[in-house]
Protein backbone atom coordinates (compact mmCIF):
# COMPACT_ATOMS: atom_id res chain seq x y z
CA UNK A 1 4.21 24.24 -21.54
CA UNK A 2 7.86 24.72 -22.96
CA UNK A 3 6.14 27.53 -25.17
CA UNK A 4 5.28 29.20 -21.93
CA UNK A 5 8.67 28.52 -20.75
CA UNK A 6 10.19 30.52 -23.34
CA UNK A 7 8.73 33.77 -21.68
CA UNK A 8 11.32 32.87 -19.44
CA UNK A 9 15.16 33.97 -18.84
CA UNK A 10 17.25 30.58 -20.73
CA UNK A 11 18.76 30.03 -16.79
CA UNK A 12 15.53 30.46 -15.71
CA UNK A 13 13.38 28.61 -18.03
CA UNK A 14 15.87 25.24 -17.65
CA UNK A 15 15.63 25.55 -13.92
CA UNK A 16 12.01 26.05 -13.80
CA UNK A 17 11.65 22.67 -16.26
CA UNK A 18 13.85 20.68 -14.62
CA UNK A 19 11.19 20.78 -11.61
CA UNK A 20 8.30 20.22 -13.30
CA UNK A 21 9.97 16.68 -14.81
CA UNK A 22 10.41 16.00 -11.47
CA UNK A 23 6.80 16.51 -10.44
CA UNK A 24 5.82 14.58 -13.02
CA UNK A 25 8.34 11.60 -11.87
CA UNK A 26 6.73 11.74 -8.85
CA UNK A 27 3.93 12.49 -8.10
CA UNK A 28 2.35 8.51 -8.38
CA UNK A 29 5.54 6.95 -6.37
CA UNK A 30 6.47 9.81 -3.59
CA UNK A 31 3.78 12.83 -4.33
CA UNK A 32 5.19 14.46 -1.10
CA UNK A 33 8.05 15.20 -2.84
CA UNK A 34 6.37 15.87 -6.53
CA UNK A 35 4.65 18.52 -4.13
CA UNK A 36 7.82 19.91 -2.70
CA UNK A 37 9.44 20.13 -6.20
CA UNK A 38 6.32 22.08 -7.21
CA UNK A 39 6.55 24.60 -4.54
CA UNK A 40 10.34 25.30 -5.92
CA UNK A 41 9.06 26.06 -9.87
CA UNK A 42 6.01 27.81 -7.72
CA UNK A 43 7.98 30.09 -6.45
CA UNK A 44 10.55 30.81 -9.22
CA UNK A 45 7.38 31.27 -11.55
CA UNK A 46 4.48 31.65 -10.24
CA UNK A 47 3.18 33.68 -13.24
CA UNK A 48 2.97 30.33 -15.40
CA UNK A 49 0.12 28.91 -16.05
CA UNK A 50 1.82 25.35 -16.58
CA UNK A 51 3.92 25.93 -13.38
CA UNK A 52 0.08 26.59 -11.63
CA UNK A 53 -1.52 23.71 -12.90
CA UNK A 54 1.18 21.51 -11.97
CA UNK A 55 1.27 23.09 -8.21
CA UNK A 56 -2.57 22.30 -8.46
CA UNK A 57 -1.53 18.18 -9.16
CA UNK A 58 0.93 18.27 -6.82
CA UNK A 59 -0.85 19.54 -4.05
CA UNK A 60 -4.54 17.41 -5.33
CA UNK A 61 -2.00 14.11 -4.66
CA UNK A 62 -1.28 14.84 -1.50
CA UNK A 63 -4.60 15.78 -0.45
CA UNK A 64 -3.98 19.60 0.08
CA UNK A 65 -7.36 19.98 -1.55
CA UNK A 66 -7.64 23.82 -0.67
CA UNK A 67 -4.21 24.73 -1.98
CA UNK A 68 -5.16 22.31 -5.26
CA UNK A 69 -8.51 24.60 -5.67
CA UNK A 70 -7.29 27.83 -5.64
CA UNK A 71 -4.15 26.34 -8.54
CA UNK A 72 -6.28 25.07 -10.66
CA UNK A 73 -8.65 28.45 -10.92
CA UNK A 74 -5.41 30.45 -11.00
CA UNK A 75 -4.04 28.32 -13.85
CA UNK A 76 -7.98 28.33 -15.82
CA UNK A 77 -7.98 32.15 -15.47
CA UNK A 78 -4.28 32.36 -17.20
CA UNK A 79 -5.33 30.07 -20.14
CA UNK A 80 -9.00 30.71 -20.29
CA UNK A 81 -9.35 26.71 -20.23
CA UNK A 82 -12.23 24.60 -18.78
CA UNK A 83 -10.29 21.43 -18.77
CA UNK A 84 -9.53 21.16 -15.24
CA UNK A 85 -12.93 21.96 -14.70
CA UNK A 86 -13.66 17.83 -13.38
CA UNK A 87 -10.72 17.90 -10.98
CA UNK A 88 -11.44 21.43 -9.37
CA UNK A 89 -15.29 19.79 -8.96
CA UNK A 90 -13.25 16.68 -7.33
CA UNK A 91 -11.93 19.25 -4.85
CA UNK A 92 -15.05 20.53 -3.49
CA UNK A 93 -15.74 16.93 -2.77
CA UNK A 94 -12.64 16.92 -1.10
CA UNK A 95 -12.95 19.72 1.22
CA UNK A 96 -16.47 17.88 1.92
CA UNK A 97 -18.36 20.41 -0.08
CA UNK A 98 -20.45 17.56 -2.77
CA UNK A 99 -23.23 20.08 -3.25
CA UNK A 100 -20.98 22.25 -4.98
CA UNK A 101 -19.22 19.44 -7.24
CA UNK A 102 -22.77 18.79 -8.30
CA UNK A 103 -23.30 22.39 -8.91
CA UNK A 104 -20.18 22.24 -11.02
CA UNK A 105 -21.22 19.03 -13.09
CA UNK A 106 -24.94 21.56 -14.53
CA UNK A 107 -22.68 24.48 -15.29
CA UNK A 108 -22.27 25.25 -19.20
CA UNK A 109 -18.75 24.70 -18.84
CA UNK A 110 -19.08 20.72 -18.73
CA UNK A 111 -20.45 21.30 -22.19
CA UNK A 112 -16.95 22.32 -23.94
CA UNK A 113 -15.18 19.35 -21.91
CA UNK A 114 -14.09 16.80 -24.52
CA UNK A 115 -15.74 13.21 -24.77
CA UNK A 116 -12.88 12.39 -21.38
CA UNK A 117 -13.27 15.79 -19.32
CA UNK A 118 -16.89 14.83 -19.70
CA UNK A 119 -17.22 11.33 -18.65
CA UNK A 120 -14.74 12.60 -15.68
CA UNK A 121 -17.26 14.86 -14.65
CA UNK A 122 -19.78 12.13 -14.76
CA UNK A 123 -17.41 10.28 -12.81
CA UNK A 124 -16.80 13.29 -10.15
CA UNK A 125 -20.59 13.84 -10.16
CA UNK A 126 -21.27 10.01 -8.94
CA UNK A 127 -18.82 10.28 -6.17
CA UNK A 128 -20.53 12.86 -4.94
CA UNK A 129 -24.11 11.87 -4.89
CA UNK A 130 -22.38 8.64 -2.80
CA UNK A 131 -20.98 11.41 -0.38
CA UNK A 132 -24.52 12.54 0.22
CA UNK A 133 -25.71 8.69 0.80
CA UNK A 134 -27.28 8.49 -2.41
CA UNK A 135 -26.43 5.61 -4.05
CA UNK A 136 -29.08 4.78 -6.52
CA UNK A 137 -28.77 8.17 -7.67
CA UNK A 138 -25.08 7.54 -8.52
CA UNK A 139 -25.71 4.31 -10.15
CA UNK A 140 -27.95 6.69 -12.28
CA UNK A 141 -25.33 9.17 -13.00
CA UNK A 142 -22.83 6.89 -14.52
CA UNK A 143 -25.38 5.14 -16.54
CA UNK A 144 -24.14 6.62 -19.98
CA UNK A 145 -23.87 5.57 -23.49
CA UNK A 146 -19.92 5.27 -22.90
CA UNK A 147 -20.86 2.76 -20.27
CA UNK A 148 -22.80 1.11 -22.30
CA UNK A 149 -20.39 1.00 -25.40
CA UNK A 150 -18.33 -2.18 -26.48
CA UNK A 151 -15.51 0.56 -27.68
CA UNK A 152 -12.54 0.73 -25.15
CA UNK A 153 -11.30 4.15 -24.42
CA UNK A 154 -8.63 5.39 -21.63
CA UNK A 155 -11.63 6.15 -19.62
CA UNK A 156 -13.48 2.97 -19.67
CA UNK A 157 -11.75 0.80 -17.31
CA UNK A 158 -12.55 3.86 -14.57
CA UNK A 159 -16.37 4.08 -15.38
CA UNK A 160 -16.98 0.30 -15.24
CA UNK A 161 -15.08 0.42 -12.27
CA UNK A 162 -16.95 3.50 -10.67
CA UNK A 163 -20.24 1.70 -11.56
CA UNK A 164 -19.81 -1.57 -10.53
CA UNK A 165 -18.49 -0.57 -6.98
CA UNK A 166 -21.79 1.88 -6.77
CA UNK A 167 -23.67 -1.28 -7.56
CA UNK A 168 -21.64 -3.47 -4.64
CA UNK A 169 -22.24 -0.48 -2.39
CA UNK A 170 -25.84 -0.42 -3.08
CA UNK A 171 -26.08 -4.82 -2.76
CA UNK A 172 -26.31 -5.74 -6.11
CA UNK A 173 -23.71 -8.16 -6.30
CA UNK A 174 -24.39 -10.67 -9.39
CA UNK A 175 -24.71 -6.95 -11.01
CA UNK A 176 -21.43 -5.71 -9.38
CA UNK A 177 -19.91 -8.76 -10.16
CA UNK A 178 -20.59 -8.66 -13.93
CA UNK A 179 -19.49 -5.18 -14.30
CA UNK A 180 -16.19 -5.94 -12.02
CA UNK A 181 -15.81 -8.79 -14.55
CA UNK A 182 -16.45 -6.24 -17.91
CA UNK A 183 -13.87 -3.95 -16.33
CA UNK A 184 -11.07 -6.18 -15.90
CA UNK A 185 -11.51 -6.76 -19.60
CA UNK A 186 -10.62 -3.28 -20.02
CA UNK A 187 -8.17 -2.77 -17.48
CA UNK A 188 -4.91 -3.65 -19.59
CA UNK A 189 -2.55 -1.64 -17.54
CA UNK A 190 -3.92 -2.66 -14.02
CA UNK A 191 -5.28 0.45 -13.35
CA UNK A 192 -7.55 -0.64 -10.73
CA UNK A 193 -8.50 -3.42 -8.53
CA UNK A 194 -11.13 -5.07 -10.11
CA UNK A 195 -9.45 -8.75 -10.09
CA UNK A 196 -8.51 -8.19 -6.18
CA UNK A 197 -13.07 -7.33 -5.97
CA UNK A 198 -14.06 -10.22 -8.02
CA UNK A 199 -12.03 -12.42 -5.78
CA UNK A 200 -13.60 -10.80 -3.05
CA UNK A 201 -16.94 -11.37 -4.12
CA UNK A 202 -16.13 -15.06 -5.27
CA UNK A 203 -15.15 -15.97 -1.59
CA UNK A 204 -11.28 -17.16 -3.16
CA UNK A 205 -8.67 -15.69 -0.74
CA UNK A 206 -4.54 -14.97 -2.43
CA UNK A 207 -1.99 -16.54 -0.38
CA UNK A 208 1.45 -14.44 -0.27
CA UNK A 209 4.16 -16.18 -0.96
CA UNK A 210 6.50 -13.97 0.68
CA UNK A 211 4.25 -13.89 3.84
CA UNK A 212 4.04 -17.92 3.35
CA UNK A 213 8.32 -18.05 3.35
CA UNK A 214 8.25 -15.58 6.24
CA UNK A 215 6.42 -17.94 8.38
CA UNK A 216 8.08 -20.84 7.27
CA UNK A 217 11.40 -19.61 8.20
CA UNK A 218 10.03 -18.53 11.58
CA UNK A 219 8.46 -22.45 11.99
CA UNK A 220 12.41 -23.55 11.49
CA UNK A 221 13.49 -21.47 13.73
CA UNK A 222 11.68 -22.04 15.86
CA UNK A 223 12.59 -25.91 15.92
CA UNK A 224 15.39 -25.30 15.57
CA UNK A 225 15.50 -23.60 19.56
CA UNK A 226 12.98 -26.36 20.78
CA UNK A 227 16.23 -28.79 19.20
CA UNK A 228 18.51 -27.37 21.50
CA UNK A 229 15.96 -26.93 24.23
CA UNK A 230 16.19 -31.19 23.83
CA UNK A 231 19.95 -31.00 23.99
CA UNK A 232 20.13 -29.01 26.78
CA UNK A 233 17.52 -31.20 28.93
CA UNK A 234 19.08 -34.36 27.28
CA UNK A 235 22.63 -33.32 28.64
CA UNK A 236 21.21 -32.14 32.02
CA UNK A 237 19.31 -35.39 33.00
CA UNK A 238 22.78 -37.12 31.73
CA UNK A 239 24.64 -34.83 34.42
CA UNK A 240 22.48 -35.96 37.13
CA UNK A 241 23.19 -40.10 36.29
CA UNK A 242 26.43 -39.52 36.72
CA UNK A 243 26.29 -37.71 39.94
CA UNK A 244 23.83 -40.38 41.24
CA UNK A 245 26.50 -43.38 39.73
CA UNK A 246 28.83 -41.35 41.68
CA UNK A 247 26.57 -40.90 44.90
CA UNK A 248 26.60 -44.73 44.78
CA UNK A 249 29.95 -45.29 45.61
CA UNK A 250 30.76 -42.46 47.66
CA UNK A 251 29.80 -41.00 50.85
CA UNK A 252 29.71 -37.33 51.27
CA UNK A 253 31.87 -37.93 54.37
CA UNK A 254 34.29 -39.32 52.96
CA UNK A 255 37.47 -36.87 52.66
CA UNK A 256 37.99 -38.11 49.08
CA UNK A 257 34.49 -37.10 48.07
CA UNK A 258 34.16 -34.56 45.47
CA UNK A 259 31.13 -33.53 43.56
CA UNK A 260 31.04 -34.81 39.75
CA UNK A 261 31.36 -31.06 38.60
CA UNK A 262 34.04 -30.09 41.00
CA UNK A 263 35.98 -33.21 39.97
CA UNK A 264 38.08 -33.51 37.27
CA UNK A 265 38.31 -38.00 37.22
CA UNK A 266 35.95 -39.36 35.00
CA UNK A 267 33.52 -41.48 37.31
CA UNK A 268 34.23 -44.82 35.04
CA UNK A 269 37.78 -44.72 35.80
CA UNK A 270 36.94 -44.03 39.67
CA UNK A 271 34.18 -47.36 39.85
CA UNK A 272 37.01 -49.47 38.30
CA UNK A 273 39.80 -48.27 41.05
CA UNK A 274 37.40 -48.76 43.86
CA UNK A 275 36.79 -52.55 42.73
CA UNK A 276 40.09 -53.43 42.28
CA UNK A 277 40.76 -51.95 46.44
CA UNK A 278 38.56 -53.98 47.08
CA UNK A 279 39.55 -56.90 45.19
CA UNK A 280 43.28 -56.55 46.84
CA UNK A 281 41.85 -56.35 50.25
CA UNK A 282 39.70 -60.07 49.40
């Protein structure tokens, strides 16, 4: 790429690079705007081959399978390269064409692929016999001496993958389960799911701690208003002893009556007045 870059005014070149960095910062965390990036270096050089392929990415990630197609066959015709050949087969599948991906996967150009452009074609070719509904014939396809080998490439983790979900999907799940298993063994980096699938098939079910804390702040809370809920009933039933201690020693017609709440003489103090009256009058 930066040798193609050189073609390129300096201003030009630096502009056109700083893009593409960005596209390639992006385009796994936000590949909306890895896309939108690659519009800009599309448009200030289109002529690029680099510049192409990179539009192609951009716009695969974000599912703009048409736009990725015609990218990718711009940026092969610049360079004369088949190695994009896999992902512009992944494409057809895409825009829901799978007969043509498996077109793609007998054409002569699979044969100058390297040992990964080929096993991605393999890979490619699987998905879409499952597009068509047929499963055993994609179990078929990815049954390979690189599946097979004990050697652990970058591409391994994705085939044992590929092949053990073609297994679940056609119910073979001790099978499914083994190769779910093998593929974890490869997957260093996490690449896929395969620990979240064995899980699955194992019946054990994760518990999120963060959802757990959620909810168990919510539970407090939640106490916490049935508390005051108490306090509030607690207080209110104590309001209405008073007014009935009150009631007891009062009569409404009596000019001096005054409702506990309207009152401001604690009704203790008023019970103790009213028995010494009437001890004076004895």
């Amino acid at each position: 790429m930066r040798q193609e870059l050189l073609s390129l005014p300096k201003g030009l070149a630096e502009e056109v690079s700083r893009n593409l960095v960005m596209v390639a910062r992006l385009i796994d965390e936000d590949p909306e705007q890895a896309y939108a990036y690659a519009r800009i270096a599309l448009r200030l050089a289109s002529r690029v081959a680099a510049v192409r392929e990179a539009a192609g990415f951009a716009a695969y990630a974000t599912q703009k399978y048409s736009e990725a197609l015609a990218e990718f066959r711009a940026s092969k015709r610049m360079t004369g390269s088949v190695e994009l050949w896999p992902v512009m087969a992944d494409c057809e599948r895409g825009l829901g064409r799978p007969e043509r991906a498996l077109a793609m996967a007998g054409e002569p150009e699979v044969q100058k692929l390297d040992k990964a452009g080929q096993v991605e074609m393999r890979l490619v070719a699987a998905g879409a016999r499952r597009d068509m509904g047929e499963l055993d014939a994609a179990i078929v396809t990815l049954q390979s001496p690189e599946l097979a080998s004990n050697s652990v490439q970058p591409w391994t983790a994705r085939l044992r993958y590929a092949y053990a979900d073609a297994l679940l999907a056609a119910g073979r799940e001790d099978e499914a389960r083994e190769w779910f298993a093998k593929t974890l063994e490869a997957d260093k980096d996490g690449a896929t799911d395969a620990s979240d699938r064995l899980a699955e098939i194992d019946g054990v079910e994760f518990v999120d701690a963060a959802a757990v804390e959620e909810e168990e702040a919510a539970d407090l809370a939640d106490d916490l208003d049935d508390a005051d809920d108490e306090d509030e009933d607690e207080a209110e039933v104590a309001a209405a002893e008073r007014a009935a201690d009150q009631a007891e020693y009062y009569d409404e017609d009596d000019e001096e009556y005054e409702p506990l709440d309207e009152a401001d003489v604690d009704v203790t103090d008023e019970i103790v007045v009213v028995e010494d009256d009437e001890r004076d009058k004895a």
